[in-house]
N, C-alpha and C. Protein backbone atom coordinates (compact mmCIF):
# COMPACT_ATOMS: atom_id res chain seq x y z
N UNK A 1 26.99 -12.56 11.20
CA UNK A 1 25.76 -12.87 10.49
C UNK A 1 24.58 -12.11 11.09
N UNK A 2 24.49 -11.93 12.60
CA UNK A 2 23.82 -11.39 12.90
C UNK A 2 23.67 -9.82 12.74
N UNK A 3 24.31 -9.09 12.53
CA UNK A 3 24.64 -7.81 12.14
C UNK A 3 24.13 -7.57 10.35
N UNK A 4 24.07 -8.64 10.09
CA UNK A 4 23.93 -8.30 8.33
C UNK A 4 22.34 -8.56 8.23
N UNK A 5 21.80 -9.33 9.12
CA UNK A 5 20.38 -9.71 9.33
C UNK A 5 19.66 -8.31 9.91
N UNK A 6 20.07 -7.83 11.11
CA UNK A 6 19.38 -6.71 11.31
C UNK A 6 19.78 -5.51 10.82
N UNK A 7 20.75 -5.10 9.69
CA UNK A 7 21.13 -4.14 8.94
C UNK A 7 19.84 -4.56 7.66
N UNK A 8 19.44 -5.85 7.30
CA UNK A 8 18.99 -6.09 6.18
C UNK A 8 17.68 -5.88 6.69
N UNK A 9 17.05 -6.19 7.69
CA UNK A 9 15.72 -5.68 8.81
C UNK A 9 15.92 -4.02 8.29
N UNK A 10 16.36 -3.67 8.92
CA UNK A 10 16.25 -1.96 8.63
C UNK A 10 16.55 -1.55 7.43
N UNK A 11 16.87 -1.93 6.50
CA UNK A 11 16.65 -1.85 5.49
C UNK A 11 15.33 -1.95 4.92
N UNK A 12 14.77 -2.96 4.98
CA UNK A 12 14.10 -3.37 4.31
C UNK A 12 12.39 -2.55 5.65
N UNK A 13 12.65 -2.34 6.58
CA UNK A 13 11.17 -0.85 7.26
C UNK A 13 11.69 0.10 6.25
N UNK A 14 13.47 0.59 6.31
CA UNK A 14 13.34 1.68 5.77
C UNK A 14 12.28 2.00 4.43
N UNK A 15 12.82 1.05 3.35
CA UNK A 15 12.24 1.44 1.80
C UNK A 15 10.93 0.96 2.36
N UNK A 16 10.00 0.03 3.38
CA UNK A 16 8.54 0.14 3.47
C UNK A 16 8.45 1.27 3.83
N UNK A 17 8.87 2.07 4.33
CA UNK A 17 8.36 3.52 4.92
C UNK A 17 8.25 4.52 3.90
N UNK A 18 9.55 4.46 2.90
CA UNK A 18 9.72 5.29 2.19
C UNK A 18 8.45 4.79 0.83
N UNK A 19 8.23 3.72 0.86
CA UNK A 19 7.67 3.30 -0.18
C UNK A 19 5.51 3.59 0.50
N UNK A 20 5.61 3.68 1.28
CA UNK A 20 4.17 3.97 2.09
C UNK A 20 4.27 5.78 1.85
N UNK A 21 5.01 6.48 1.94
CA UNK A 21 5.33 8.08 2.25
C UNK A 21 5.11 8.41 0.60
N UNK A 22 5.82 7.71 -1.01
CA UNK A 22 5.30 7.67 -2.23
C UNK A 22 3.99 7.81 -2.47
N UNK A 23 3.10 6.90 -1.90
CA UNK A 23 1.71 6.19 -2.27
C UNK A 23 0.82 7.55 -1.71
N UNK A 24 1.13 7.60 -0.62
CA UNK A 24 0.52 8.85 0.27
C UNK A 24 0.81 10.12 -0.14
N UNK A 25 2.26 10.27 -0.72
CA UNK A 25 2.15 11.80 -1.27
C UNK A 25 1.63 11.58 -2.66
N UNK A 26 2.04 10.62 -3.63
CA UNK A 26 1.47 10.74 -4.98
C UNK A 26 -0.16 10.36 -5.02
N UNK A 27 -0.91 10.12 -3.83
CA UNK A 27 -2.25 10.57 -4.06
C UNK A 27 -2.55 12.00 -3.63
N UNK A 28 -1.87 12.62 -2.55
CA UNK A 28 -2.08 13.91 -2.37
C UNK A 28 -2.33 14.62 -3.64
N UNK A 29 -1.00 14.21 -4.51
CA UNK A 29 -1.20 15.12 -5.62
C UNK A 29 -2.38 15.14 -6.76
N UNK A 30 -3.07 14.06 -6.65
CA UNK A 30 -4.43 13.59 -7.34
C UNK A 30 -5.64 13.36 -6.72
N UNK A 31 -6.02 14.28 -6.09
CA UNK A 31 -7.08 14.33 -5.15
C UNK A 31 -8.38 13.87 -5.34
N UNK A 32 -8.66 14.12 -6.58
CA UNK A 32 -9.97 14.01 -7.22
C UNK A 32 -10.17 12.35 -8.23
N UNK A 33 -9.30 11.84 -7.85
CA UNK A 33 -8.43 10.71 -9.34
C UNK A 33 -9.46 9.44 -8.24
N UNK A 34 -9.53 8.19 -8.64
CA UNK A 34 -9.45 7.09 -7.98
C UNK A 34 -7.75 6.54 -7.93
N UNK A 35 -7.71 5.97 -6.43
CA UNK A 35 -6.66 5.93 -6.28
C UNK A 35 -6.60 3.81 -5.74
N UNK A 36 -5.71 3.11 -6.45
CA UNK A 36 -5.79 1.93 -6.02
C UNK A 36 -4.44 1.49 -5.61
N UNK A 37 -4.21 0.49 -5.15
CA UNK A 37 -2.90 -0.01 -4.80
C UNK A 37 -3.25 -1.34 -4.42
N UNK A 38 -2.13 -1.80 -5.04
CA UNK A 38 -2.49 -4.07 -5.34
C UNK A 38 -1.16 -4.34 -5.02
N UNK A 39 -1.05 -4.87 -3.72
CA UNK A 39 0.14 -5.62 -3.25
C UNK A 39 -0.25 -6.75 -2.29
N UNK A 40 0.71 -8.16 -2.82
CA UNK A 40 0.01 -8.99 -1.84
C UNK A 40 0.80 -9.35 -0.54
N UNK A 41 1.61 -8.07 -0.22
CA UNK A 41 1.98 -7.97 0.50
C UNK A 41 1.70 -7.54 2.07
N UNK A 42 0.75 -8.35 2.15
CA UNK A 42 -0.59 -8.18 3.44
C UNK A 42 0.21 -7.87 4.41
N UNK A 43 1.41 -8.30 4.97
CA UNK A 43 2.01 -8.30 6.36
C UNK A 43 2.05 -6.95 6.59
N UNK A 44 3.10 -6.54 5.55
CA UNK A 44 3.24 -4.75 5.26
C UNK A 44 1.71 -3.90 5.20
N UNK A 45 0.96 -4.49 4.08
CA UNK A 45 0.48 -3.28 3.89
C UNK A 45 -0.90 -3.82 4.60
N UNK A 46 -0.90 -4.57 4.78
CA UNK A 46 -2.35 -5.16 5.75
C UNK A 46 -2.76 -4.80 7.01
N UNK A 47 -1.55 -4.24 7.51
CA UNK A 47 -1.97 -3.70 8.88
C UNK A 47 -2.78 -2.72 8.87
N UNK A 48 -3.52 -2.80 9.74
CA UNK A 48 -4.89 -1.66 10.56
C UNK A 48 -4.07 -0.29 9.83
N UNK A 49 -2.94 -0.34 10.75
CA UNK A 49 -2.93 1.27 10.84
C UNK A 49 -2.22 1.68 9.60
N UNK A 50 -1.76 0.72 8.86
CA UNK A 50 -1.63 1.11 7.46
C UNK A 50 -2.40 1.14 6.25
N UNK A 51 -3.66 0.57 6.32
CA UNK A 51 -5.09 0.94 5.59
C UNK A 51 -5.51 1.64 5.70
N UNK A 52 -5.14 2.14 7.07
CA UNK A 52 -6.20 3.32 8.02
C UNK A 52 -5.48 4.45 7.52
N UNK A 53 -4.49 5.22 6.91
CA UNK A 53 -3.64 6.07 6.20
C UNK A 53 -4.16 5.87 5.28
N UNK A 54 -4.10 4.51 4.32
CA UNK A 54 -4.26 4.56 2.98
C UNK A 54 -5.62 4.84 2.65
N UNK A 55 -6.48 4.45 3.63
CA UNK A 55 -8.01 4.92 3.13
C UNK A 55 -7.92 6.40 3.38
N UNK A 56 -7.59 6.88 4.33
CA UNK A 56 -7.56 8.39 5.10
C UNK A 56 -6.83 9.00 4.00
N UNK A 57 -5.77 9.09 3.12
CA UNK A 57 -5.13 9.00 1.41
C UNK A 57 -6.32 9.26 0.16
N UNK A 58 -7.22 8.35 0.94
CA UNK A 58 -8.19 8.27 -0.58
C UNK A 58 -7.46 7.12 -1.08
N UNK A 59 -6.68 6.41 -1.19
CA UNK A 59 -6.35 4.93 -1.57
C UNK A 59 -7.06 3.85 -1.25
N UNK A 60 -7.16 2.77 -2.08
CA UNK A 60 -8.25 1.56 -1.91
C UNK A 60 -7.43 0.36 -2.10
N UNK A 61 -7.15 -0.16 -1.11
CA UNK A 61 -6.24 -1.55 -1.03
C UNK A 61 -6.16 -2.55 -1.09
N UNK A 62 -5.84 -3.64 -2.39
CA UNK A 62 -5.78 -4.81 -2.55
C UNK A 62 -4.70 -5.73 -2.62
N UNK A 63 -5.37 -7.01 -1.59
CA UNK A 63 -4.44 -7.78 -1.52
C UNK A 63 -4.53 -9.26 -2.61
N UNK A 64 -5.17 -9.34 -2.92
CA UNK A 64 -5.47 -9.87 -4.56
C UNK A 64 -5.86 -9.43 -5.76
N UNK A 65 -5.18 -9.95 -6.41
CA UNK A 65 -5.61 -9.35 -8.08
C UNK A 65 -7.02 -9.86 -7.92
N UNK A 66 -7.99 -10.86 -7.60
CA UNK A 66 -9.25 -10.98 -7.74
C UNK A 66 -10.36 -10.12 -7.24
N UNK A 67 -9.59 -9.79 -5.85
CA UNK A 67 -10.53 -8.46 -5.08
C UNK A 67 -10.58 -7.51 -5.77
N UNK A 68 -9.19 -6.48 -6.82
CA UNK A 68 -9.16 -5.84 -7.61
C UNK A 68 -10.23 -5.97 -8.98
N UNK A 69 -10.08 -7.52 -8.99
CA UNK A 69 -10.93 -7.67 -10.59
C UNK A 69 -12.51 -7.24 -10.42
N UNK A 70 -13.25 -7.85 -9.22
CA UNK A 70 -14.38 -7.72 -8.59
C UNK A 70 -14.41 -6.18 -8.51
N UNK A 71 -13.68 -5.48 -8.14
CA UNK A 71 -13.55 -4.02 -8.10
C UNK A 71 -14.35 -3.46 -9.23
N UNK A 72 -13.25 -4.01 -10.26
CA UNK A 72 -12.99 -3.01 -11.46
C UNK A 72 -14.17 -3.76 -12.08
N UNK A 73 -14.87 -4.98 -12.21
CA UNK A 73 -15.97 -5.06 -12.72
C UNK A 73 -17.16 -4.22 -12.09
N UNK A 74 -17.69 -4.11 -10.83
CA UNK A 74 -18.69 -3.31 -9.96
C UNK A 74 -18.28 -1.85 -10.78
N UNK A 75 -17.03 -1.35 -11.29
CA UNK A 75 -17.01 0.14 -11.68
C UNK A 75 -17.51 0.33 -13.58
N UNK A 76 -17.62 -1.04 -14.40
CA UNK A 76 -18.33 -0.78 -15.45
C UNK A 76 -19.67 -0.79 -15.32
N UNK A 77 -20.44 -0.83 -14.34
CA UNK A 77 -22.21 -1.69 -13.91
C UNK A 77 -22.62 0.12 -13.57
């Protein structure tokens, strides 16, 4: 059991890594675009040094759909 737990652990950094390395290259490719990302997956994507990429990206990170809504209202004003 224990072997299927930390196979399922590394699994599951792997696709966060691979899934952080997406976000970061598919804003590369849109440089000039606004770039957002809404996951309320704070543990992952909440960390310091993973905002600190995603802002450094040009990405803007939400961990609620309400922070997003507040967003996207301030961008019709």
């Amino acid at each position: 059991m224990a072997a299927f737990i930390t196979v399922k652990i590394e699994i599951n950094c792997i696709l966060n890594l691979v899934g952080r390395y997406c976000i970061i290259f598919h804003a590369g490719l849109h440089p000039h675009e606004n770039k957002l990302f809404l996951s309320n997956n704070s543990k992952e994507f909440g960390r310091r040094e993973v905002t600190e990429i995603l802002r450094d990206a040009g990405v803007q990170y939400f961990n609620k759909t309400q922070n997003f809504f507040g967003w996207l209202q301030s961008q019709a004003n």
